[in-house]
PDB file of N, CA and C in Angstrom:
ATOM      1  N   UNK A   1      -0.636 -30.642  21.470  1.00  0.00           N
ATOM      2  CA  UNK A   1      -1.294 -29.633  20.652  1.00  0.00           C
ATOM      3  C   UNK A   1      -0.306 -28.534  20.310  1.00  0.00           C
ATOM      4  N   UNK A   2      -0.490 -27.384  19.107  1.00  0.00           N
ATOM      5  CA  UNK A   2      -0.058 -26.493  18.848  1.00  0.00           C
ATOM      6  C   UNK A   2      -0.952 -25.360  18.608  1.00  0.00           C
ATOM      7  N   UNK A   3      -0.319 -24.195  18.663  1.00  0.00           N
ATOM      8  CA  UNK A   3      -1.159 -23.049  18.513  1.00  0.00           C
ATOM      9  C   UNK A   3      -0.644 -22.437  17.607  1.00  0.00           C
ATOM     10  N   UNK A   4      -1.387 -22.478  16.398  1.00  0.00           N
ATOM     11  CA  UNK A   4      -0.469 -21.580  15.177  1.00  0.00           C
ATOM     12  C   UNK A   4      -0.730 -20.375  15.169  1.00  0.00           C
ATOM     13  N   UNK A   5      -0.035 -19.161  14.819  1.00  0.00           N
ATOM     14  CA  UNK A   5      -0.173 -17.817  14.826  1.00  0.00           C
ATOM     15  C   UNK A   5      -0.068 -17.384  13.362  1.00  0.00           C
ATOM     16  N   UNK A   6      -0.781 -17.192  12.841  1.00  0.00           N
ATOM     17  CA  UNK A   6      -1.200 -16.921  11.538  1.00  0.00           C
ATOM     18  C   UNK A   6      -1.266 -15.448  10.926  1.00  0.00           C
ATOM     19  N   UNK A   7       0.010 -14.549  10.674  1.00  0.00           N
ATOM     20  CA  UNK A   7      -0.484 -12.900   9.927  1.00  0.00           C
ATOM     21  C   UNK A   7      -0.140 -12.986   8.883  1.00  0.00           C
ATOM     22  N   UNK A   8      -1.094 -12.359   8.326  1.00  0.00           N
ATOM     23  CA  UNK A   8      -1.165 -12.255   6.692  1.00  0.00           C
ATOM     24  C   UNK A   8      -2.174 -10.670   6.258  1.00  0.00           C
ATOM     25  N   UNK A   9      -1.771 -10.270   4.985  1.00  0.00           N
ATOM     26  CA  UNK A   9      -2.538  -9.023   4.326  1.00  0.00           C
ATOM     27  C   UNK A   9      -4.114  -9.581   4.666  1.00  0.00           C
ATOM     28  N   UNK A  10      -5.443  -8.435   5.540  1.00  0.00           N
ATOM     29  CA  UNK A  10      -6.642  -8.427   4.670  1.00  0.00           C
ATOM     30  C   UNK A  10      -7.278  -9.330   3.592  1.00  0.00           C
ATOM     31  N   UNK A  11      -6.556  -9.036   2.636  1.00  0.00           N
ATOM     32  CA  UNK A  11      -6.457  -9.086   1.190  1.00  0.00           C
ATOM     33  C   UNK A  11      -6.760 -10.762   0.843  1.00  0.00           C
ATOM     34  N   UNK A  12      -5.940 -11.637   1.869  1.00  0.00           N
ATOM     35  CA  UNK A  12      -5.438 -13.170   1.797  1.00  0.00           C
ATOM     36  C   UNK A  12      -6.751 -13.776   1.990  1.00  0.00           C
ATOM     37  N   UNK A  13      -7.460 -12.939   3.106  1.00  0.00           N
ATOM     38  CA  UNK A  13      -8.295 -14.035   4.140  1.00  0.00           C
ATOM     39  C   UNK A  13      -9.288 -14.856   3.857  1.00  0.00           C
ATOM     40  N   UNK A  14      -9.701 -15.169   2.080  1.00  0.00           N
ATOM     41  CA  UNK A  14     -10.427 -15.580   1.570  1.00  0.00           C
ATOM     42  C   UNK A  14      -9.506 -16.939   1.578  1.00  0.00           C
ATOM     43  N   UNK A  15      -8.639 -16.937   0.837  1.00  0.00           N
ATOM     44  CA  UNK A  15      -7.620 -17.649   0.686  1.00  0.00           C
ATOM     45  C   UNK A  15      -7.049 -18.491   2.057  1.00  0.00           C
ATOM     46  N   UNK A  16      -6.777 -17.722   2.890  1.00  0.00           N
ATOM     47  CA  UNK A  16      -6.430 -18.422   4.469  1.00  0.00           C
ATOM     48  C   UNK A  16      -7.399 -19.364   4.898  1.00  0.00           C
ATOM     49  N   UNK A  17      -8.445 -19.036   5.032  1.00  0.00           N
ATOM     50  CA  UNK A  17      -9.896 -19.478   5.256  1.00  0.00           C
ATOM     51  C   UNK A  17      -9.571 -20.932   4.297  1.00  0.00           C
ATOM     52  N   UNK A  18      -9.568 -20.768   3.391  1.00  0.00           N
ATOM     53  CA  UNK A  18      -9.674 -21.806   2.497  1.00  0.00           C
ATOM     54  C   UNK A  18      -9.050 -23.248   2.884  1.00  0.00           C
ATOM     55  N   UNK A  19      -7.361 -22.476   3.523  1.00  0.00           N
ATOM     56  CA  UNK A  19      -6.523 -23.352   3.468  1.00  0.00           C
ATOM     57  C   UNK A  19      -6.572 -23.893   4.889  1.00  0.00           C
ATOM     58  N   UNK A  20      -7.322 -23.391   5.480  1.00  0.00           N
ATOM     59  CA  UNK A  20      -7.742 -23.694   7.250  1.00  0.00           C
ATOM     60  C   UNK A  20      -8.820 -24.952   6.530  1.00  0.00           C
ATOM     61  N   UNK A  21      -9.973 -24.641   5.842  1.00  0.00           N
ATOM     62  CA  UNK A  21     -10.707 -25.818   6.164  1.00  0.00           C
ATOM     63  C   UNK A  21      -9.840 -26.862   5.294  1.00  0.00           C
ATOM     64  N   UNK A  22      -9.451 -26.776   4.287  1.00  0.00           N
ATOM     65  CA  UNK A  22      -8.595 -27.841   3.225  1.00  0.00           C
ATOM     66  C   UNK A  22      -8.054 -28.837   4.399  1.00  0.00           C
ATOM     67  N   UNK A  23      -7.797 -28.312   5.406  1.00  0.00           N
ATOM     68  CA  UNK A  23      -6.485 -29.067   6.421  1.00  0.00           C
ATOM     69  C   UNK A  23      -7.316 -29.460   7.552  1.00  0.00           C
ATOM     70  N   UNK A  24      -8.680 -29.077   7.828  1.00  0.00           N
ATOM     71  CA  UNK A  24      -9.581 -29.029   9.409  1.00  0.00           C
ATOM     72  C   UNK A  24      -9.236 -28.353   9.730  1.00  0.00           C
ATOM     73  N   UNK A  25      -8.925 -27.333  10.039  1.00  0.00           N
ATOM     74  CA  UNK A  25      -8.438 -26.627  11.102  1.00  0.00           C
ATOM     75  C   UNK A  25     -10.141 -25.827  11.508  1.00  0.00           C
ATOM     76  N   UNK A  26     -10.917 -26.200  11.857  1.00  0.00           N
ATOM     77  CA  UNK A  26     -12.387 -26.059  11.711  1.00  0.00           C
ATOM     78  C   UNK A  26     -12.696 -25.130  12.943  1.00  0.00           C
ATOM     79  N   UNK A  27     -11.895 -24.687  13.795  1.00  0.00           N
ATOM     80  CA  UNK A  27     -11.953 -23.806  15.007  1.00  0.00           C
ATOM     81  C   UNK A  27     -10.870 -22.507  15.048  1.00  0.00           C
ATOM     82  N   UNK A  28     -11.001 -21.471  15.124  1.00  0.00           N
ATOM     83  CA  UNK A  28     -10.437 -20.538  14.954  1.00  0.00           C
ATOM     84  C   UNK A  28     -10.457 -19.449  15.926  1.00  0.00           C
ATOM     85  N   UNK A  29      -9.673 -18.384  16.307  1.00  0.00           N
ATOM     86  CA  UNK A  29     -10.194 -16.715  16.491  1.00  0.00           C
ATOM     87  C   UNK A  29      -9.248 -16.093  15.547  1.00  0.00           C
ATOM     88  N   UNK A  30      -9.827 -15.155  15.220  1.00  0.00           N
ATOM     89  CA  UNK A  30      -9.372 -14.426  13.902  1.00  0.00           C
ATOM     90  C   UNK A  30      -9.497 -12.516  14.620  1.00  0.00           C
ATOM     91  N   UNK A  31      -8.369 -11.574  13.815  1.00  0.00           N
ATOM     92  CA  UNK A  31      -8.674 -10.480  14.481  1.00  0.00           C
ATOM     93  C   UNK A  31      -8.125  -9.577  13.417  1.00  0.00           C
ATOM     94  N   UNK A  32      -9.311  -8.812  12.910  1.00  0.00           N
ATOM     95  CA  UNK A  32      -8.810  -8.064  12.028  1.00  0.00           C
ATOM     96  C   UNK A  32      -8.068  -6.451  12.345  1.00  0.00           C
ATOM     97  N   UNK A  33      -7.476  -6.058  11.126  1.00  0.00           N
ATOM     98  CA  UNK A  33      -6.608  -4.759  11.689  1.00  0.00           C
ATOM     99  C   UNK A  33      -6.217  -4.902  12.437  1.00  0.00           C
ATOM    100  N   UNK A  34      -4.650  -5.986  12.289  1.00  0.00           N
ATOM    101  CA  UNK A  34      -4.128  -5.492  13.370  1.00  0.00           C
ATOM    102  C   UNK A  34      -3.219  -4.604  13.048  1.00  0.00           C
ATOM    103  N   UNK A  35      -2.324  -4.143  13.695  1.00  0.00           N
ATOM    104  CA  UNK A  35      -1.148  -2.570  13.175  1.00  0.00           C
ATOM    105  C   UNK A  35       0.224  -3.750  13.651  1.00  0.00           C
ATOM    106  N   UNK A  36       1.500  -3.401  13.137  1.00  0.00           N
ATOM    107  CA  UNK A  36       2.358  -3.783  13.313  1.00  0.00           C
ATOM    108  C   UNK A  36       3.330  -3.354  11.798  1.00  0.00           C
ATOM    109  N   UNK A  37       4.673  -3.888  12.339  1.00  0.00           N
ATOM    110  CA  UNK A  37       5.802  -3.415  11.091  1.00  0.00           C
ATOM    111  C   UNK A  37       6.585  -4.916  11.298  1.00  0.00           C
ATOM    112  N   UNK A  38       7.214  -5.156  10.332  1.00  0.00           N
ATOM    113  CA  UNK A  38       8.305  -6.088  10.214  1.00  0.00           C
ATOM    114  C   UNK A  38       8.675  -5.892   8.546  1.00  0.00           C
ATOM    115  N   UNK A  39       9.199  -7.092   8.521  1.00  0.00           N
ATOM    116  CA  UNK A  39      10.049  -7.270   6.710  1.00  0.00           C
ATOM    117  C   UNK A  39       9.463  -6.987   5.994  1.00  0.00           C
ATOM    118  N   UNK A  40       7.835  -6.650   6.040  1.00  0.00           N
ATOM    119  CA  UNK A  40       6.832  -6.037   4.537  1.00  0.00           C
ATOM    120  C   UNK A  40       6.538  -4.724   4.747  1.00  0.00           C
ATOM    121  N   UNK A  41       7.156  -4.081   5.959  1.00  0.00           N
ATOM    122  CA  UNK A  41       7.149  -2.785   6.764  1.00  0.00           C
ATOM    123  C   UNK A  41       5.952  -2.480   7.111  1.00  0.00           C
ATOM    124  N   UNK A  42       5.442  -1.962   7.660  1.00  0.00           N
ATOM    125  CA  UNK A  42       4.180  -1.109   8.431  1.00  0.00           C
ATOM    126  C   UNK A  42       2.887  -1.271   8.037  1.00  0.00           C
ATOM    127  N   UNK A  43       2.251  -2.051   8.900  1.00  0.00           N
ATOM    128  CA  UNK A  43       0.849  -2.220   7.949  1.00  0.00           C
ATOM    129  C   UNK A  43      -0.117  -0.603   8.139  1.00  0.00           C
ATOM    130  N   UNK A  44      -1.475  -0.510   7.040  1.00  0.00           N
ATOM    131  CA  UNK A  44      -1.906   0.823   7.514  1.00  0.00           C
ATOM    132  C   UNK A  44      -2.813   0.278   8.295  1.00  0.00           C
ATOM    133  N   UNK A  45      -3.574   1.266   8.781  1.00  0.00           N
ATOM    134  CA  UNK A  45      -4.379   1.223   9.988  1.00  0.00           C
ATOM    135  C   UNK A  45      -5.960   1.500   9.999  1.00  0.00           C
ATOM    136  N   UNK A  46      -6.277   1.455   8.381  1.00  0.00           N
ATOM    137  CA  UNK A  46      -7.647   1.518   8.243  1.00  0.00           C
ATOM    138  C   UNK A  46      -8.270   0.293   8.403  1.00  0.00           C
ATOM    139  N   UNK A  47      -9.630   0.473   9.033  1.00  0.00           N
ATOM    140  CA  UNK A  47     -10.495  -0.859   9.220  1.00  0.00           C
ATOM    141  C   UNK A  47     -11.126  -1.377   7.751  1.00  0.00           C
ATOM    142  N   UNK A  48     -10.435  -2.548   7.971  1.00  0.00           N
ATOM    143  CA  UNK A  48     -10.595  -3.508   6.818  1.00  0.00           C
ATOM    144  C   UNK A  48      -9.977  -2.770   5.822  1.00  0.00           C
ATOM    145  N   UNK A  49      -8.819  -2.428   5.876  1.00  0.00           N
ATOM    146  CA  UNK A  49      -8.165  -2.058   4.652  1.00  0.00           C
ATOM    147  C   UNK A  49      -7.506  -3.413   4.140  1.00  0.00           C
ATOM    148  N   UNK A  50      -7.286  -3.137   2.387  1.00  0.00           N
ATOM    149  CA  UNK A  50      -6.668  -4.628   1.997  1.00  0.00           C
ATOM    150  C   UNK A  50      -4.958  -4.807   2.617  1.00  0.00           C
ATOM    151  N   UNK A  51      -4.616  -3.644   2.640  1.00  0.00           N
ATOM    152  CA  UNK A  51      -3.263  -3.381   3.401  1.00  0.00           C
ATOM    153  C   UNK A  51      -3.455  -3.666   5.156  1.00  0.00           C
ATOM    154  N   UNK A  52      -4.205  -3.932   5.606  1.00  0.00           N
ATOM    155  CA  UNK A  52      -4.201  -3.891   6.882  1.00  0.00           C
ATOM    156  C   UNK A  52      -3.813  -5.183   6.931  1.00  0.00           C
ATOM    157  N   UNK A  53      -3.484  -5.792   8.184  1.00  0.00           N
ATOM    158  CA  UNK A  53      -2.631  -7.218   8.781  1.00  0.00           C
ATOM    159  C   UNK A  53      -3.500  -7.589   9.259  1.00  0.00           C
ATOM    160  N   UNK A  54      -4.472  -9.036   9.379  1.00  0.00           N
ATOM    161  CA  UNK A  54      -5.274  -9.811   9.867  1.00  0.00           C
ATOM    162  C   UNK A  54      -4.273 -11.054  10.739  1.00  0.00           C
ATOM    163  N   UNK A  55      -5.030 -11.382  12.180  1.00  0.00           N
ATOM    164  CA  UNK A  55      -4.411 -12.826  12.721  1.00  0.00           C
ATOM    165  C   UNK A  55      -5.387 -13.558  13.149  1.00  0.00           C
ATOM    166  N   UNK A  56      -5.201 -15.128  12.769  1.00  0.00           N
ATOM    167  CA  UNK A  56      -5.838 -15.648  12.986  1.00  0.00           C
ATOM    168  C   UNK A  56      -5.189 -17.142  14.126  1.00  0.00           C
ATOM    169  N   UNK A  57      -5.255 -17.450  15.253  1.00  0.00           N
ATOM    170  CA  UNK A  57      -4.570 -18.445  15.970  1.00  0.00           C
ATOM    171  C   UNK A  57      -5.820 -19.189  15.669  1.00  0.00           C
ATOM    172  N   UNK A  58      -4.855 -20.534  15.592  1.00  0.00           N
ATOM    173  CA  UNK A  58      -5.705 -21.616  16.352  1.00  0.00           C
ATOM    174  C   UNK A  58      -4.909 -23.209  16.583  1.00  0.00           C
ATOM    175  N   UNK A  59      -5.723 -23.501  17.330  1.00  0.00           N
ATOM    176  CA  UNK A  59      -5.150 -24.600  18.463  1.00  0.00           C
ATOM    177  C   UNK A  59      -5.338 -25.847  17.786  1.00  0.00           C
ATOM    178  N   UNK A  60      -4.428 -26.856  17.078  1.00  0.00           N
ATOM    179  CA  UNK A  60      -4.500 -27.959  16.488  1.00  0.00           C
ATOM    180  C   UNK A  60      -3.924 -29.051  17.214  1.00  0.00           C
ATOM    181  N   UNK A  61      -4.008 -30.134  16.419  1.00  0.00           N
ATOM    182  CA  UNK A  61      -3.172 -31.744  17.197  1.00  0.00           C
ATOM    183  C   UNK A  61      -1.658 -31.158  16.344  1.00  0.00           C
ATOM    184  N   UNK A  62      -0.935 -31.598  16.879  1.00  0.00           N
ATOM    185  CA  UNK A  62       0.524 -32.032  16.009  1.00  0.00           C
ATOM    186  C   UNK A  62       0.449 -32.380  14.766  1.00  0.00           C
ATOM    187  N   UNK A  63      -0.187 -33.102  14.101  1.00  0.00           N
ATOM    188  CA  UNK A  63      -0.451 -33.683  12.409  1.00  0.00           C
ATOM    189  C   UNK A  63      -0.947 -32.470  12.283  1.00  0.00           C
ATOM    190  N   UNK A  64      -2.115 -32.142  12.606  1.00  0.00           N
ATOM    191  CA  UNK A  64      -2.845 -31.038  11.484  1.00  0.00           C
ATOM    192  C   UNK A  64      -2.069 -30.007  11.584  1.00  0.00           C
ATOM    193  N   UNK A  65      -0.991 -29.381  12.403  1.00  0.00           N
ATOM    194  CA  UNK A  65      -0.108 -27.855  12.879  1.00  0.00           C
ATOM    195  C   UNK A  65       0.891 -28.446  11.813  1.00  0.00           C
ATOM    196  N   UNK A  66       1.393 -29.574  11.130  1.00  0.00           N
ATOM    197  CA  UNK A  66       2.370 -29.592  10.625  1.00  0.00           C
ATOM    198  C   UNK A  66       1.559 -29.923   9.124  1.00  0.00           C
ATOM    199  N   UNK A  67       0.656 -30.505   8.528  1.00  0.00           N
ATOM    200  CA  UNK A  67       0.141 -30.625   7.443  1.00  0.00           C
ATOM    201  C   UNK A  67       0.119 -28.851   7.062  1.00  0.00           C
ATOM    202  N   UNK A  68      -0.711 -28.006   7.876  1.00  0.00           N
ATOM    203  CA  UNK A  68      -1.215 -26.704   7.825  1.00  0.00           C
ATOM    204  C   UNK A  68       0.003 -26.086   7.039  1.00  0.00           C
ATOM    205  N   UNK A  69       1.294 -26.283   7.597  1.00  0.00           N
ATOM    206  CA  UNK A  69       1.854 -25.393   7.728  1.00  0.00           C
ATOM    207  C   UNK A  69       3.121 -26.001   6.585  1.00  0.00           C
ATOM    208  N   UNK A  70       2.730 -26.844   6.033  1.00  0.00           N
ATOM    209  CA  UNK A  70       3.424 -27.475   4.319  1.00  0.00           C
ATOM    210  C   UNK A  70       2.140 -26.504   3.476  1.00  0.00           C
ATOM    211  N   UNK A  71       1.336 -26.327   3.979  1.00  0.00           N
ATOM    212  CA  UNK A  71       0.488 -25.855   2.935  1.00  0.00           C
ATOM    213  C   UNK A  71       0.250 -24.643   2.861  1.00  0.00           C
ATOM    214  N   UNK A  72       0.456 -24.102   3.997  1.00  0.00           N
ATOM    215  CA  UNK A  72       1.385 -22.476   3.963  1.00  0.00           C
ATOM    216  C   UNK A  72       2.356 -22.010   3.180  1.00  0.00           C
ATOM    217  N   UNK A  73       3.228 -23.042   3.121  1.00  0.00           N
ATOM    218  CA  UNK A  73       4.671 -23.335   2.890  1.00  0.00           C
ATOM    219  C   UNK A  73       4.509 -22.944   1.279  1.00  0.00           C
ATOM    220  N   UNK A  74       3.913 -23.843   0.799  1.00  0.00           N
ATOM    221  CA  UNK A  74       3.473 -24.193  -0.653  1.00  0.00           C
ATOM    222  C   UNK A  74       2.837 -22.857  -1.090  1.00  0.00           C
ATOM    223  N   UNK A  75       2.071 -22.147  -0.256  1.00  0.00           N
ATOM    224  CA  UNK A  75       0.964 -20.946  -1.076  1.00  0.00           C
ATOM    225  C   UNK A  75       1.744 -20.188  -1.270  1.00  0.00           C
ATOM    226  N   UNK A  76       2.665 -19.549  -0.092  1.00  0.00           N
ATOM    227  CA  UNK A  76       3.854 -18.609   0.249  1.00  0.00           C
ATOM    228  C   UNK A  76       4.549 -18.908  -1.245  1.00  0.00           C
ATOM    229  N   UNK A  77       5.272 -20.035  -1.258  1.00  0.00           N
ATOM    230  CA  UNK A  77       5.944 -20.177  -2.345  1.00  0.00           C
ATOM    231  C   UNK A  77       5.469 -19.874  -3.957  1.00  0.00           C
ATOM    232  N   UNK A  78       4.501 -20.601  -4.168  1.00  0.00           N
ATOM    233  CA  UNK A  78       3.881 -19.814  -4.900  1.00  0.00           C
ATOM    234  C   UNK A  78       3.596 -18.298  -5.513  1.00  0.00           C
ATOM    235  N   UNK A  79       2.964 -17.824  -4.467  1.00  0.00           N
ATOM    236  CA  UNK A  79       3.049 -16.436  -5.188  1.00  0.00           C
ATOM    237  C   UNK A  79       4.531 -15.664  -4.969  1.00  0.00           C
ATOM    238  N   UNK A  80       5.268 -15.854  -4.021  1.00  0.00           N
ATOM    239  CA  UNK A  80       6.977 -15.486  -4.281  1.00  0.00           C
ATOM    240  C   UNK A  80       7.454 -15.875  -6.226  1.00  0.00           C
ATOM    241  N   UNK A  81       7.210 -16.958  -6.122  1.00  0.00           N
ATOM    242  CA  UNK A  81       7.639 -17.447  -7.999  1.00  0.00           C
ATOM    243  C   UNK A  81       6.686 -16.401  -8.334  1.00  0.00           C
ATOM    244  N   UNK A  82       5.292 -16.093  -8.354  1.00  0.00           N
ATOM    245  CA  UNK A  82       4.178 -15.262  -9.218  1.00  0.00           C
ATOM    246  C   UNK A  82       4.937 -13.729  -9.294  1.00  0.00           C
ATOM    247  N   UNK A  83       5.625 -13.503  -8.390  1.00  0.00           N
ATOM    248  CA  UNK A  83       5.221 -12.006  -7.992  1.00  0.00           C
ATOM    249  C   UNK A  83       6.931 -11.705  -7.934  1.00  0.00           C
ATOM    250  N   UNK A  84       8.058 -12.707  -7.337  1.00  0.00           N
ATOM    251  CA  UNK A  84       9.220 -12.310  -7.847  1.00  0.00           C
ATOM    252  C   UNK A  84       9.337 -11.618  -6.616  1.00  0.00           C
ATOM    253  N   UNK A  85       9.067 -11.227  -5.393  1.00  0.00           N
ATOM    254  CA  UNK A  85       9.114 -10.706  -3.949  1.00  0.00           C
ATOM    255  C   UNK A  85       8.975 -12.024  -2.947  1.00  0.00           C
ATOM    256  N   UNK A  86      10.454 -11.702  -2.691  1.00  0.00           N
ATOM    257  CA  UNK A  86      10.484 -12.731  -1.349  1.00  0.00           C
ATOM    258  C   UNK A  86       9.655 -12.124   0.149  1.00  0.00           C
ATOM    259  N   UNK A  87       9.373 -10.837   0.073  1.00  0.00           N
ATOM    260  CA  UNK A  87       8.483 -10.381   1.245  1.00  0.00           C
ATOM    261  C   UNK A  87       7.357 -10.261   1.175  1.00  0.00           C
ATOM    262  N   UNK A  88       6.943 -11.746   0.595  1.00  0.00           N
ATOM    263  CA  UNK A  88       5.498 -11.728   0.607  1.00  0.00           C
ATOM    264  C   UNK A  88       4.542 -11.893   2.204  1.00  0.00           C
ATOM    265  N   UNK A  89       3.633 -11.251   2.700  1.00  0.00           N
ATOM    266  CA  UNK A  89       3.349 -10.839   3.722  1.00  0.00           C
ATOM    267  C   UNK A  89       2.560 -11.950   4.440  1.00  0.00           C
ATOM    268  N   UNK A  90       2.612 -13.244   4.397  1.00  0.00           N
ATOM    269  CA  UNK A  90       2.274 -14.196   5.185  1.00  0.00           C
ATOM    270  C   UNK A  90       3.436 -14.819   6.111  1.00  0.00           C
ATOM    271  N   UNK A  91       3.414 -14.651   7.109  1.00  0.00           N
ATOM    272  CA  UNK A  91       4.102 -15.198   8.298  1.00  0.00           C
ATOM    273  C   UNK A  91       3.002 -16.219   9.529  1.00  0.00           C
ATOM    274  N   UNK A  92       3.477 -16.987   9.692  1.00  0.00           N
ATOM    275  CA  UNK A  92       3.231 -18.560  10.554  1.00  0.00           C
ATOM    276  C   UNK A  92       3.990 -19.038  11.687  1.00  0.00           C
ATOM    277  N   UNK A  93       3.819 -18.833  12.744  1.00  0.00           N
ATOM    278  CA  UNK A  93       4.290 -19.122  13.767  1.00  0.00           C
ATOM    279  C   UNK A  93       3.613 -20.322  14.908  1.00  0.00           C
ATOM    280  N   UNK A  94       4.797 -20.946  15.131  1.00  0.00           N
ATOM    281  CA  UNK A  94       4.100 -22.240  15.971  1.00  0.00           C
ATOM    282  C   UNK A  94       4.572 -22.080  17.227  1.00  0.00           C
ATOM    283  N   UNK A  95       3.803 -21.941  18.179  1.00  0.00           N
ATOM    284  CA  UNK A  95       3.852 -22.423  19.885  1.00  0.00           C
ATOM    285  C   UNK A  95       3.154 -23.502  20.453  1.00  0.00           C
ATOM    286  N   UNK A  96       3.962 -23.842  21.800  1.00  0.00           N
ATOM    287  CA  UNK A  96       3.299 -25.337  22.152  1.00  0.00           C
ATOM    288  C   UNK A  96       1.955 -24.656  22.725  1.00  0.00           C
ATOM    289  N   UNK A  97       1.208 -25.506  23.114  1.00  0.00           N
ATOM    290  CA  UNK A  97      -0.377 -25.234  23.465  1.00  0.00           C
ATOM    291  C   UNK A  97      -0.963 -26.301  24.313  1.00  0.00           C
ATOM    292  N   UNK A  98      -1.527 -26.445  25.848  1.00  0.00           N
ATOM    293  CA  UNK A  98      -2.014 -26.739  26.509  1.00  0.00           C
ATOM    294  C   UNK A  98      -3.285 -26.436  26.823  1.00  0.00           C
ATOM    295  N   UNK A  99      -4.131 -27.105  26.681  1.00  0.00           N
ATOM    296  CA  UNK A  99      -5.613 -26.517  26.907  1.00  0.00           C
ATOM    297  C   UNK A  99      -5.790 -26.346  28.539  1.00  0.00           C
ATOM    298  N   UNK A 100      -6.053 -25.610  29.158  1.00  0.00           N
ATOM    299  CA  UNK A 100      -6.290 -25.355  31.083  1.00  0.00           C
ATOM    300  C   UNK A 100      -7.057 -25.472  31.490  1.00  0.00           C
ATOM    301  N   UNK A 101      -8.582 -25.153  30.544  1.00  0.00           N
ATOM    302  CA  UNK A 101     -10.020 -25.283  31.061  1.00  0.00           C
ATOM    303  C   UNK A 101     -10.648 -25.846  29.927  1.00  0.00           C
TER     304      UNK A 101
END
């Protein structure tokens, strides 16, 4: 299994959502506002702002963590060509994942 770590703008999560069921990814926790800075700099800190940073993990087989994450790949790319900003604010991170209980 894998555990994908999923931050992206507020703004996306219609869109994220989308691309979670497109793939199964049919189990989730999701956490809105979160605060943090990196390469799109500082998110703000209002609840449910469209600027605020949403994460969503969840725990897949190997096929679906790597289908998911071509199709990340692909959206990302996308609006980079739309928008002409390589710091577009979706970032994807994969860790291994063991279920314990």
């Amino acid at each position: 299994m894998k555990m994908l770590l999923i931050v992206f703008r507020e703004s996306m999560v219609e869109h994220i959502h989308a691309l979670l069921k497109e793939y199964e990814a049919n189990a989730f926790t999701e956490l809105h506002n979160v605060a943090g800075k990196g390469e799109t700099g500082p998110t703000v800190q209002f609840f449910l702002s469209p600027d605020a940073n949403c994460m969503i993990l969840t725990a897949v087989s190997e096929q679906v963590a790597y289908r998911l994450i071509e199709g990340f790949t692909r959206y990302r790319a996308e609006h980079v060509v739309r928008q002409g900003d390589k710091l577009f604010p979706l970032h994807v991170f994969v860790l291994p994942c063991e279920q314990a209980v």
